[in-house]
PDB file of N, CA and C in Angstrom:
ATOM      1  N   UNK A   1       0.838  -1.174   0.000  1.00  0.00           N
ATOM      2  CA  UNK A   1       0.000   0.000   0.000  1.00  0.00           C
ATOM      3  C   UNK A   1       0.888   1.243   0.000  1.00  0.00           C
ATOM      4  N   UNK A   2       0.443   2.139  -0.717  1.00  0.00           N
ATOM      5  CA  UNK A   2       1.101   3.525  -0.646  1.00  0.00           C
ATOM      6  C   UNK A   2       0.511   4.246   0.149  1.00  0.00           C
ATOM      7  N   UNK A   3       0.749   5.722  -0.086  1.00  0.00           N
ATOM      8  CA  UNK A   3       0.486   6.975   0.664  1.00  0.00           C
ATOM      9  C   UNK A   3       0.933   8.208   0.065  1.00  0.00           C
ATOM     10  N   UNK A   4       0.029   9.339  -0.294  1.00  0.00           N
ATOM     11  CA  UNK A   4       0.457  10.369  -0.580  1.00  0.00           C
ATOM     12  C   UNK A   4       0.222  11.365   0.375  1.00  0.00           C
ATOM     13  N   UNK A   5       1.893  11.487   0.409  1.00  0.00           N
ATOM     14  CA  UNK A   5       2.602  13.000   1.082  1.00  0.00           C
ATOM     15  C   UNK A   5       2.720  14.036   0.419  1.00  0.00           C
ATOM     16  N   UNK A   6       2.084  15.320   1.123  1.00  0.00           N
ATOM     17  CA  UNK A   6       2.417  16.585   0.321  1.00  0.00           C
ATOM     18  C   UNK A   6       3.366  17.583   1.017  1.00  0.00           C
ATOM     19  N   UNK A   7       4.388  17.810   0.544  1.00  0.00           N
ATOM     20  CA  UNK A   7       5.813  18.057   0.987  1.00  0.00           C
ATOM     21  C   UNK A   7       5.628  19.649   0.179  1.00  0.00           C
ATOM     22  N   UNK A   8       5.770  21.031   1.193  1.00  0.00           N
ATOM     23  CA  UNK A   8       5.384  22.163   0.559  1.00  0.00           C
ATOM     24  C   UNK A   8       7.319  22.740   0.105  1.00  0.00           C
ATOM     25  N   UNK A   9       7.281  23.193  -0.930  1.00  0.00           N
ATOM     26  CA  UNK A   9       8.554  23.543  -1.327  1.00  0.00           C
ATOM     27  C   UNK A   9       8.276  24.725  -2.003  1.00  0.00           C
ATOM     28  N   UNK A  10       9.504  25.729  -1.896  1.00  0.00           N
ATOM     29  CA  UNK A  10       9.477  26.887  -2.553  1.00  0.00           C
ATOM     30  C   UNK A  10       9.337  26.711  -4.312  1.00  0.00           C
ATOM     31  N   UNK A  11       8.762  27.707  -5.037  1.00  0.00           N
ATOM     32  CA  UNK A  11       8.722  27.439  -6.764  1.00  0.00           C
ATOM     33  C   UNK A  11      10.371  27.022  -7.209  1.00  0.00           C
ATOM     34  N   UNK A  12      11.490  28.019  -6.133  1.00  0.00           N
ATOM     35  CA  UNK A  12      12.250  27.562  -6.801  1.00  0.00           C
ATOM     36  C   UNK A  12      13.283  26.336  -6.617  1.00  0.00           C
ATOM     37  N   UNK A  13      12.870  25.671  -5.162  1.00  0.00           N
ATOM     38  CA  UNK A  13      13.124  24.339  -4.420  1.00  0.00           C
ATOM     39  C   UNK A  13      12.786  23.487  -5.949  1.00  0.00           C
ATOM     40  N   UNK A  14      11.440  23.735  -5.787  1.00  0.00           N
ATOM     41  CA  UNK A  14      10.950  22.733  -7.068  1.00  0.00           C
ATOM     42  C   UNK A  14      11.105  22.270  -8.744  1.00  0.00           C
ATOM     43  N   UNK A  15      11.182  23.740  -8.777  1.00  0.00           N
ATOM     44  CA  UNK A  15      12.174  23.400  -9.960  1.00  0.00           C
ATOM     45  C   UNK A  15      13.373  22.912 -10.283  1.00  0.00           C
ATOM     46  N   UNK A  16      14.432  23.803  -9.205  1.00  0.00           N
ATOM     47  CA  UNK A  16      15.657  22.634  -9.027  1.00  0.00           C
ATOM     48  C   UNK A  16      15.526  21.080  -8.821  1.00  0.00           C
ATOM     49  N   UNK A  17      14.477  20.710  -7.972  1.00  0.00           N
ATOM     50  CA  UNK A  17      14.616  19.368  -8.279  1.00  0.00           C
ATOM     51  C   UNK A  17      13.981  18.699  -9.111  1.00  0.00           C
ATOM     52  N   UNK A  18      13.264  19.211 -10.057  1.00  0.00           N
ATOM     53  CA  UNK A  18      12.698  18.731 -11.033  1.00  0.00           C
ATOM     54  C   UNK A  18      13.214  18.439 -12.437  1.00  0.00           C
ATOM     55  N   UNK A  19      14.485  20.040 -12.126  1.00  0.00           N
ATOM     56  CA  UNK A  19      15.613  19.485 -13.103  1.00  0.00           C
ATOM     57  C   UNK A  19      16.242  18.660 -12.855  1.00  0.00           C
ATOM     58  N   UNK A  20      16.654  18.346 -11.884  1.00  0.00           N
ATOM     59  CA  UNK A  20      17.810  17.127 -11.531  1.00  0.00           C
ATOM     60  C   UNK A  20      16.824  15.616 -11.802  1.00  0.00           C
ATOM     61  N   UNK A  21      15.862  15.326 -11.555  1.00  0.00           N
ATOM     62  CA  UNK A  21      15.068  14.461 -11.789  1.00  0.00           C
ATOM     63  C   UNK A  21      15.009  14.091 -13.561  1.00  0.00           C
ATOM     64  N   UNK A  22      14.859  15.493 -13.979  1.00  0.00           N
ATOM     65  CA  UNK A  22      14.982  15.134 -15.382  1.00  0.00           C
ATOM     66  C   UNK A  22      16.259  14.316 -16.209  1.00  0.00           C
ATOM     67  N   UNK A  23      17.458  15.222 -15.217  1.00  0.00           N
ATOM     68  CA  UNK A  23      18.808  15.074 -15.373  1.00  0.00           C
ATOM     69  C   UNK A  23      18.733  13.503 -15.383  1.00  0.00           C
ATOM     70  N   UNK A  24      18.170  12.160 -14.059  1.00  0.00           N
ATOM     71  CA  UNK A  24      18.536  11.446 -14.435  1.00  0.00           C
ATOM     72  C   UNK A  24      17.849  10.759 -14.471  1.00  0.00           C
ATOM     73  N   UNK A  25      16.367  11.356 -15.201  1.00  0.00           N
ATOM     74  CA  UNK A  25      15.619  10.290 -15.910  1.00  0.00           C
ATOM     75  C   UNK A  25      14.618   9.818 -15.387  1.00  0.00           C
ATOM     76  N   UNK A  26      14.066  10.012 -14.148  1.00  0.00           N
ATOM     77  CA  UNK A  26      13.253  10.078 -13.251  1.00  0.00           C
ATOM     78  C   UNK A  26      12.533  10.964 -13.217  1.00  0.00           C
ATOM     79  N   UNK A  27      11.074  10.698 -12.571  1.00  0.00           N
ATOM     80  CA  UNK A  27       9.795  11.290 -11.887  1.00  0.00           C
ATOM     81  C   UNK A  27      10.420  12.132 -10.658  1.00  0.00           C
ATOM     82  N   UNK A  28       9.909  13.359 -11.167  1.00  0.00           N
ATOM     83  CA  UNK A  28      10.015  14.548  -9.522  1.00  0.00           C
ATOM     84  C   UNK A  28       9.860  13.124  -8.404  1.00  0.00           C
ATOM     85  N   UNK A  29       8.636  12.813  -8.349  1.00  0.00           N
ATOM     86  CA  UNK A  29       8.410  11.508  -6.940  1.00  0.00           C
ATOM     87  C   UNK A  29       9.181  11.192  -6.839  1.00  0.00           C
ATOM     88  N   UNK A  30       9.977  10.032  -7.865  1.00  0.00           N
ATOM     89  CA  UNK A  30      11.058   8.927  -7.716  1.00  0.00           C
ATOM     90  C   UNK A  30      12.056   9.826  -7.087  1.00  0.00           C
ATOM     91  N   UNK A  31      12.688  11.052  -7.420  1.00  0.00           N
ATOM     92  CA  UNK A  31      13.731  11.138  -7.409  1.00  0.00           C
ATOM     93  C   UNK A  31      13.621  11.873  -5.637  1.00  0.00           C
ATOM     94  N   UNK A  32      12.261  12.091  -5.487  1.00  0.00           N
ATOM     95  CA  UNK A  32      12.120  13.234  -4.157  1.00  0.00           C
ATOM     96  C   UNK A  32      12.384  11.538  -3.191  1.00  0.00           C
ATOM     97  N   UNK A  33      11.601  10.692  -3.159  1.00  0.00           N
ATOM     98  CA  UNK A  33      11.930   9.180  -2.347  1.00  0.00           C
ATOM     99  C   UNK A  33      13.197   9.161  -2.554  1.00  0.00           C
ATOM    100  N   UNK A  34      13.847   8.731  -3.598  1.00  0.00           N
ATOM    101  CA  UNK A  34      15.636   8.640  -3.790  1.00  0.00           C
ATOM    102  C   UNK A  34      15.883   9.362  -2.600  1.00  0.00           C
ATOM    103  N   UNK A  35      15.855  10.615  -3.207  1.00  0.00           N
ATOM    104  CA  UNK A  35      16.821  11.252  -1.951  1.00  0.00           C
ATOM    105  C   UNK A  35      16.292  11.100  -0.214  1.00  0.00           C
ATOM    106  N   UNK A  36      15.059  11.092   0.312  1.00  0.00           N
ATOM    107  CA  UNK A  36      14.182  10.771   1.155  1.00  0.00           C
ATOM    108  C   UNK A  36      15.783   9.279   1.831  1.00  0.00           C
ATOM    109  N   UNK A  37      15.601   8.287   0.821  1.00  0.00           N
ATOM    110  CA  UNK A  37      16.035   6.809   1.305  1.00  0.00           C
ATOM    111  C   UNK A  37      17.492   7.245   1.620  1.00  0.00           C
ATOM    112  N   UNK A  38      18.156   8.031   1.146  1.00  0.00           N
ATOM    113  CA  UNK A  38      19.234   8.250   1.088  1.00  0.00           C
ATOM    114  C   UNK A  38      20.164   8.802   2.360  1.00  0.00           C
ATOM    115  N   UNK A  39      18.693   9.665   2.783  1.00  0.00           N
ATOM    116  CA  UNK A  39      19.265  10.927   3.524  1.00  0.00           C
ATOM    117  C   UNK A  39      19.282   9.514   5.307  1.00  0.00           C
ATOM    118  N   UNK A  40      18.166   8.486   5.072  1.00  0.00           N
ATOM    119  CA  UNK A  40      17.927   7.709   5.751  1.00  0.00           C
ATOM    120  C   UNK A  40      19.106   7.047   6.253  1.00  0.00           C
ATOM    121  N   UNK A  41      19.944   6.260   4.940  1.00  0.00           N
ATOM    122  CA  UNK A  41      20.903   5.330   5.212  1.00  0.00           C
ATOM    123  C   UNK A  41      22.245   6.676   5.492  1.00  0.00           C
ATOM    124  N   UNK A  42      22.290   7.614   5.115  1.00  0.00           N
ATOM    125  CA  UNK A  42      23.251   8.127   5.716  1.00  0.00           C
ATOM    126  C   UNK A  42      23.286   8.180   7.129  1.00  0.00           C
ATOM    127  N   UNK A  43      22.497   8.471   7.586  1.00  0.00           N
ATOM    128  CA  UNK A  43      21.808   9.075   8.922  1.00  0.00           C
ATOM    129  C   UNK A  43      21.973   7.255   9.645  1.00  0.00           C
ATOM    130  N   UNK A  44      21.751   6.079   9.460  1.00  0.00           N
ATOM    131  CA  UNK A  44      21.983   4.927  10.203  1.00  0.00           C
ATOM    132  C   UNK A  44      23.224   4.847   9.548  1.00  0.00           C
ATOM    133  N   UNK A  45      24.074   5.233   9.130  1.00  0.00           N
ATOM    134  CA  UNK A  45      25.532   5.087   8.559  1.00  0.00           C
ATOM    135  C   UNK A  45      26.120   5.622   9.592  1.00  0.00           C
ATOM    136  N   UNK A  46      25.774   7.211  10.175  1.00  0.00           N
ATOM    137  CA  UNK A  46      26.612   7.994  10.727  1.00  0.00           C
ATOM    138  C   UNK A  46      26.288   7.594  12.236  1.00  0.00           C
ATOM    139  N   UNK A  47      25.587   6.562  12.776  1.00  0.00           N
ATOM    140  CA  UNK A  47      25.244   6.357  14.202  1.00  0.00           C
ATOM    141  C   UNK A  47      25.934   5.237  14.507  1.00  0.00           C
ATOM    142  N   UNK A  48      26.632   5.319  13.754  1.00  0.00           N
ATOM    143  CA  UNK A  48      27.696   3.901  14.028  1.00  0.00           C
ATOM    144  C   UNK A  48      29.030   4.518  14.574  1.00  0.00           C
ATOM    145  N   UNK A  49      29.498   4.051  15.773  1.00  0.00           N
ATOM    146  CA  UNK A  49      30.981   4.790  16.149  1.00  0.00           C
ATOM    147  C   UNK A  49      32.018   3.259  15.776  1.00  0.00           C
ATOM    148  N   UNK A  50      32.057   3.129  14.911  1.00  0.00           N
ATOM    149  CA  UNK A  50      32.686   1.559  14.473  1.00  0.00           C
ATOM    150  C   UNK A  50      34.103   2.106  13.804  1.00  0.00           C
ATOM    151  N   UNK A  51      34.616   2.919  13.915  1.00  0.00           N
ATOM    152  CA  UNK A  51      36.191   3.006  13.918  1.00  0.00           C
ATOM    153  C   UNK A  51      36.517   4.549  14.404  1.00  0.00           C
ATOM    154  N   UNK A  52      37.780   4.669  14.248  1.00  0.00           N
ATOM    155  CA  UNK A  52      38.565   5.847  15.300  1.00  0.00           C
ATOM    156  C   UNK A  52      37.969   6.927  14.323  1.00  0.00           C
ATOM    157  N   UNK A  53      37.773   6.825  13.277  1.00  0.00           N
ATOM    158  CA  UNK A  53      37.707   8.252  12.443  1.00  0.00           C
ATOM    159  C   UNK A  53      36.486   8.415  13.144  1.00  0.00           C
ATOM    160  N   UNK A  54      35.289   7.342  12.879  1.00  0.00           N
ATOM    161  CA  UNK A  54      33.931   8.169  13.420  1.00  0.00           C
ATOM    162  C   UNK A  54      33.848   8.362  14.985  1.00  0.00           C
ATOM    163  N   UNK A  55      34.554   7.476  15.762  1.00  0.00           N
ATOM    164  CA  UNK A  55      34.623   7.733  17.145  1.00  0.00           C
ATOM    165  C   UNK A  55      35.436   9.724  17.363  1.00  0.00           C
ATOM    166  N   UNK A  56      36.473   9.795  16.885  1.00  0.00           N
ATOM    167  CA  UNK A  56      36.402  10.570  16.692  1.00  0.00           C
ATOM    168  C   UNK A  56      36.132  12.370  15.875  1.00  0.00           C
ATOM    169  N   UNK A  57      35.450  11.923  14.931  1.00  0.00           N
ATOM    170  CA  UNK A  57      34.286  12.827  14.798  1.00  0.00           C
ATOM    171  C   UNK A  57      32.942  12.936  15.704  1.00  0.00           C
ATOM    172  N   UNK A  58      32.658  11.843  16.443  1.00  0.00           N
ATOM    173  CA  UNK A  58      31.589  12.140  17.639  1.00  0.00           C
ATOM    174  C   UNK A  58      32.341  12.831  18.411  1.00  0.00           C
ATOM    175  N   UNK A  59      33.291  12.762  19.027  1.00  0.00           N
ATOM    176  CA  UNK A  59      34.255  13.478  20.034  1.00  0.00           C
ATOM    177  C   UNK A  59      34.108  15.065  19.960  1.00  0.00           C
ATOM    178  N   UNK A  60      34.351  15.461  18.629  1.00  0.00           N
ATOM    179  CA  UNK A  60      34.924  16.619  18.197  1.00  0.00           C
ATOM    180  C   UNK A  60      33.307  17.304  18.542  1.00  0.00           C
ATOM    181  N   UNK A  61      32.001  16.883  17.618  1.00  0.00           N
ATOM    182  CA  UNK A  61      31.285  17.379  17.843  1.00  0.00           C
ATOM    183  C   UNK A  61      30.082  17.767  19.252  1.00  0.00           C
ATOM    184  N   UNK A  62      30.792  16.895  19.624  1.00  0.00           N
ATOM    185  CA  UNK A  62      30.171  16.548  21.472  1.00  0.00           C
ATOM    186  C   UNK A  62      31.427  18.237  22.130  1.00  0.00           C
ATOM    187  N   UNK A  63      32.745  18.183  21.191  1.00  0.00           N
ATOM    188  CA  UNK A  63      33.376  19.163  22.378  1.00  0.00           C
ATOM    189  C   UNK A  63      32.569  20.731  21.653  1.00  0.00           C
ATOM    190  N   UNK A  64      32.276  20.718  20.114  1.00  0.00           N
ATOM    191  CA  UNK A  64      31.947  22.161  19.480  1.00  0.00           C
ATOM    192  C   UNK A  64      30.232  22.348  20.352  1.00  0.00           C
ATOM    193  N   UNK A  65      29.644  20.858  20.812  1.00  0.00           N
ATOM    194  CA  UNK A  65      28.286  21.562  21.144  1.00  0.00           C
ATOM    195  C   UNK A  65      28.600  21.966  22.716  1.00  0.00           C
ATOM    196  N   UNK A  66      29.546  20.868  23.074  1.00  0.00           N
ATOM    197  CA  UNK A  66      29.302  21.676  25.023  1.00  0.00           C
ATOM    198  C   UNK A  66      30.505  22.834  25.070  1.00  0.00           C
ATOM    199  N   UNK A  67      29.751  23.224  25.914  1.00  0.00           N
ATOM    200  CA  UNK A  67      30.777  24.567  26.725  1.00  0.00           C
ATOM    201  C   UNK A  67      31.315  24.326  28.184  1.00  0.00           C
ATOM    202  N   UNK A  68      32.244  24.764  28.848  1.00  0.00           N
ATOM    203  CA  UNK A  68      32.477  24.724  30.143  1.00  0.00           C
ATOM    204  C   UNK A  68      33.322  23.608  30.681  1.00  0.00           C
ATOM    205  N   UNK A  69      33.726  23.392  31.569  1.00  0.00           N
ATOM    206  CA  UNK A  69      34.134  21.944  31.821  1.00  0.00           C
ATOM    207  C   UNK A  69      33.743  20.979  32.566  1.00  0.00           C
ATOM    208  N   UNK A  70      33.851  19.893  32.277  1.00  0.00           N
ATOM    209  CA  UNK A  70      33.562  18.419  32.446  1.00  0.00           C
ATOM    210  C   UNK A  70      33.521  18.376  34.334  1.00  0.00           C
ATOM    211  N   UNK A  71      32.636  18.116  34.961  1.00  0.00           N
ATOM    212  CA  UNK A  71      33.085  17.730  36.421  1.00  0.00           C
ATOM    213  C   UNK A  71      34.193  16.520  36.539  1.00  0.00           C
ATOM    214  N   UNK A  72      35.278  16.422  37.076  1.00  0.00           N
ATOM    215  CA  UNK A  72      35.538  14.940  37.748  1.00  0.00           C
ATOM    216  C   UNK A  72      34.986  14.360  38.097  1.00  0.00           C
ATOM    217  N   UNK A  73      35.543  12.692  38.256  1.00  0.00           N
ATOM    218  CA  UNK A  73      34.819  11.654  38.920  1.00  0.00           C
ATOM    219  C   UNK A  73      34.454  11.778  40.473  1.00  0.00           C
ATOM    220  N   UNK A  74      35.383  12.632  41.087  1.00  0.00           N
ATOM    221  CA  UNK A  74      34.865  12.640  42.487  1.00  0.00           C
ATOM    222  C   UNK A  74      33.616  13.704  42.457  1.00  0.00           C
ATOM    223  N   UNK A  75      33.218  14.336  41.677  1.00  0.00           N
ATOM    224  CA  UNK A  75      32.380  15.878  42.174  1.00  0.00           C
ATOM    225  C   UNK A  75      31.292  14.711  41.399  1.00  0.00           C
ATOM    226  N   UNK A  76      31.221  14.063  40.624  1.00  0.00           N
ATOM    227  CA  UNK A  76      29.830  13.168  40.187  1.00  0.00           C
ATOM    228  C   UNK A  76      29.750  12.570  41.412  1.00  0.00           C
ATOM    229  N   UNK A  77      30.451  11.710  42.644  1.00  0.00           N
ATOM    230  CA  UNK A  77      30.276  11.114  43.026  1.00  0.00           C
ATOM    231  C   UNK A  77      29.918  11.545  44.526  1.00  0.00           C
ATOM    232  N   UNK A  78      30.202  13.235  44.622  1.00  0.00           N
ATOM    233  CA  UNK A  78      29.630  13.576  45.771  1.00  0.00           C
ATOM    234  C   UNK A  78      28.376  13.772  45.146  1.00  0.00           C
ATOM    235  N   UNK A  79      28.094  14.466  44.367  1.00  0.00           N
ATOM    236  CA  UNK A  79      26.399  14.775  43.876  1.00  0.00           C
ATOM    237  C   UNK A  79      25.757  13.323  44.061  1.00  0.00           C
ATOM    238  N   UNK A  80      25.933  12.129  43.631  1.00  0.00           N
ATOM    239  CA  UNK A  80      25.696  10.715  43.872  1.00  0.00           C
ATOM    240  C   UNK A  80      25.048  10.619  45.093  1.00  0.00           C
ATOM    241  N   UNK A  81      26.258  10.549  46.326  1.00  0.00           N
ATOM    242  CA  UNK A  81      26.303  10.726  47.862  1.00  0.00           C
ATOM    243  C   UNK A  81      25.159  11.107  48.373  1.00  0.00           C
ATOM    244  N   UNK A  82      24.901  12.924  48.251  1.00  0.00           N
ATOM    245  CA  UNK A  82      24.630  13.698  48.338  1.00  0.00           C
ATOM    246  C   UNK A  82      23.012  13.512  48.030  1.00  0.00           C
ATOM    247  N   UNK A  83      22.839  13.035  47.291  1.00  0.00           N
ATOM    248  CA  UNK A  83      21.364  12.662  46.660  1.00  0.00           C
ATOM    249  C   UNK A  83      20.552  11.273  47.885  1.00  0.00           C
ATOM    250  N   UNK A  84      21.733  10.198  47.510  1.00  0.00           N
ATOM    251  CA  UNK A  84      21.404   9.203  48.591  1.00  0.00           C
ATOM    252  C   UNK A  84      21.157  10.029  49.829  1.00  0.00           C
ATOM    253  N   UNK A  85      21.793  10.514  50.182  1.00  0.00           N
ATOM    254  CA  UNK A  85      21.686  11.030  51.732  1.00  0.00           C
ATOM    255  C   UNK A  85      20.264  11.755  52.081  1.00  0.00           C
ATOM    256  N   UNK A  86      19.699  12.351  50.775  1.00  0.00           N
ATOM    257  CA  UNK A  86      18.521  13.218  51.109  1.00  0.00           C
ATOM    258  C   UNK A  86      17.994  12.354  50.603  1.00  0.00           C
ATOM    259  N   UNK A  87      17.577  11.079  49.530  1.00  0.00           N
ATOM    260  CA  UNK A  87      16.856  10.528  49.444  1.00  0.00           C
ATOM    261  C   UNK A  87      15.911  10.994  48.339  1.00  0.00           C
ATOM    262  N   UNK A  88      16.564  11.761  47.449  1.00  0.00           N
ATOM    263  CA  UNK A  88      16.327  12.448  46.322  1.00  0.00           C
ATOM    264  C   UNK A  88      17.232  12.065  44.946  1.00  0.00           C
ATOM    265  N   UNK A  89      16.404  11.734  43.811  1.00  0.00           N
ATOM    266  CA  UNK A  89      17.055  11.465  42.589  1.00  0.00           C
ATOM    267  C   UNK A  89      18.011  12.388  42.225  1.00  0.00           C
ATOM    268  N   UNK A  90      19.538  12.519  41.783  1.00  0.00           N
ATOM    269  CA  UNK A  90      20.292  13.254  41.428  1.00  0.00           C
ATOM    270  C   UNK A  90      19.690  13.731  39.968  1.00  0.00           C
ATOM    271  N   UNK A  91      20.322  14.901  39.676  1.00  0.00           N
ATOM    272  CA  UNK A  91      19.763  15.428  38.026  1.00  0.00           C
ATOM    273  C   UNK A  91      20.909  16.311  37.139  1.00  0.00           C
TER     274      UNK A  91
END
């Protein structure tokens, strides 16, 4: 079974991809799914940390989104403590 999606795009979104569709021979649809499947398997491609390059490209972008610095293991582990003791979930 199918389903039609209506996906709103600028006149000139649409035309660009309508040329490229033409370009290779394909239906605006086909080629709007193409890229749809594509953008998919990249996206379960890039959630893989399965060697040093992508381990570290997660690294890099984990340090450009946080700011500030990292607590030590002991200051996690008084907040830990600290929680037990009052009997309150740490956060």
């Amino acid at each position: 079974m199918t389903v039609r999606e209506q996906v709103l795009v600028s006149p000139e979104e649409r035309e660009a991809f309508r040329r490229r569709a033409e370009v290779e021979g394909v239906s605006l649809s086909a080629w709007l799914r193409a890229a749809g499947r594509e953008r998919l398997a990249e996206a379960e491609e890039g959630d893989r940390l399965d060697s040093q390059e992508t381990l570290r490209a997660f690294f890099d972008a984990c340090d450009e989104r946080e700011h500030g610095r990292e607590p030590d293991w002991e200051e996690h582990l008084d907040v830990i403590r600290k929680a037990q003791r009052s009997g309150e979930a740490a956060s």
